[in-house]
Protein backbone atom coordinates (compact mmCIF):
# COMPACT_ATOMS: atom_id res chain seq x y z
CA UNK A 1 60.52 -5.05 29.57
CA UNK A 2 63.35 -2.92 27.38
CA UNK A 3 64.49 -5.34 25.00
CA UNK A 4 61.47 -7.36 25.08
CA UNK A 5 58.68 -7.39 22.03
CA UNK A 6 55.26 -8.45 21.39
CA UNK A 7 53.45 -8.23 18.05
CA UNK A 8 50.06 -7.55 18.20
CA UNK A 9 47.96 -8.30 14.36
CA UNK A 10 51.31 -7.79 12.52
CA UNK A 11 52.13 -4.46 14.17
CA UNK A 12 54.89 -4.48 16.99
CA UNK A 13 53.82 -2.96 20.21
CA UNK A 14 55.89 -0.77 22.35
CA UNK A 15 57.54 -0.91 25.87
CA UNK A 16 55.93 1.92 28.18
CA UNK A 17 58.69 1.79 31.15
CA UNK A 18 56.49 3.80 33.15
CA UNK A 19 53.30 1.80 33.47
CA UNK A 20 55.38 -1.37 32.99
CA UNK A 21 53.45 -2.38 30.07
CA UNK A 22 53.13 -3.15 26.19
CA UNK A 23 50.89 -0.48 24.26
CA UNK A 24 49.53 -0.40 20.77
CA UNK A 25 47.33 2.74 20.15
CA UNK A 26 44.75 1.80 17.28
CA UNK A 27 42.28 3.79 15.56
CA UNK A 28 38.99 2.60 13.84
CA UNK A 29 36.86 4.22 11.68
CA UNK A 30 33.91 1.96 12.43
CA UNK A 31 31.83 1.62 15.77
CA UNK A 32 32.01 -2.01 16.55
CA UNK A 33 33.83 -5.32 18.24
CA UNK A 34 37.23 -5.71 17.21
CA UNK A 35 39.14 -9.21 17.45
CA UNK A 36 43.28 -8.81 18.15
CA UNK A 37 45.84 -11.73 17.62
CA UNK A 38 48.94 -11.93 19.41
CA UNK A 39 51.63 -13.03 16.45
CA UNK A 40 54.46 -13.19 18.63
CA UNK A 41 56.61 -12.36 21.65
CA UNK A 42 60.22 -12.53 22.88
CA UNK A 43 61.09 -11.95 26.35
CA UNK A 44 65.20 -11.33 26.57
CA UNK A 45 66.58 -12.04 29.58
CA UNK A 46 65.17 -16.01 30.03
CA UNK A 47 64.11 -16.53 26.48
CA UNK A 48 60.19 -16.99 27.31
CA UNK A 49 58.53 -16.78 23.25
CA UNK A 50 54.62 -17.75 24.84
CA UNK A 51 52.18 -16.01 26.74
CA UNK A 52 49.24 -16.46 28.91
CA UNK A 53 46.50 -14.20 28.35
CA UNK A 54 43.32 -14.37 30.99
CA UNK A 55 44.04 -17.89 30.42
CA UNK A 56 44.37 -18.30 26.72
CA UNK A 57 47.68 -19.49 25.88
CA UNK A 58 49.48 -18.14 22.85
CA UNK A 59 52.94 -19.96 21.97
């Protein structure tokens, strides 16, 4: 939430209050599969720092 972050491939993302989500908006030049790496989070009000994503853990 507000206060929250999450880097996303050394870029921070930002808090949309409205759909209650992080959002990056990348552009590519190239047609193609793209890989993402989650470099860090902070969560503010109990201190979480890892995340669970479909079941891959990132810490």
């Amino acid at each position: 939430g507000p206060g929250d972050t999450v880097t996303l491939n050394g870029v921070l993302m930002v808090w949309d209050g409205g759909d209650l989500r992080f959002e990056l908006a990348r552009q590519q030049s190239l047609v193609g599969q793209w890989t993402y790496f989650v470099n860090s989070s902070s969560e503010t009000n109990y201190g979480i720092s890892a995340l669970n994503l479909n079941s891959q853990e990132i810490s």
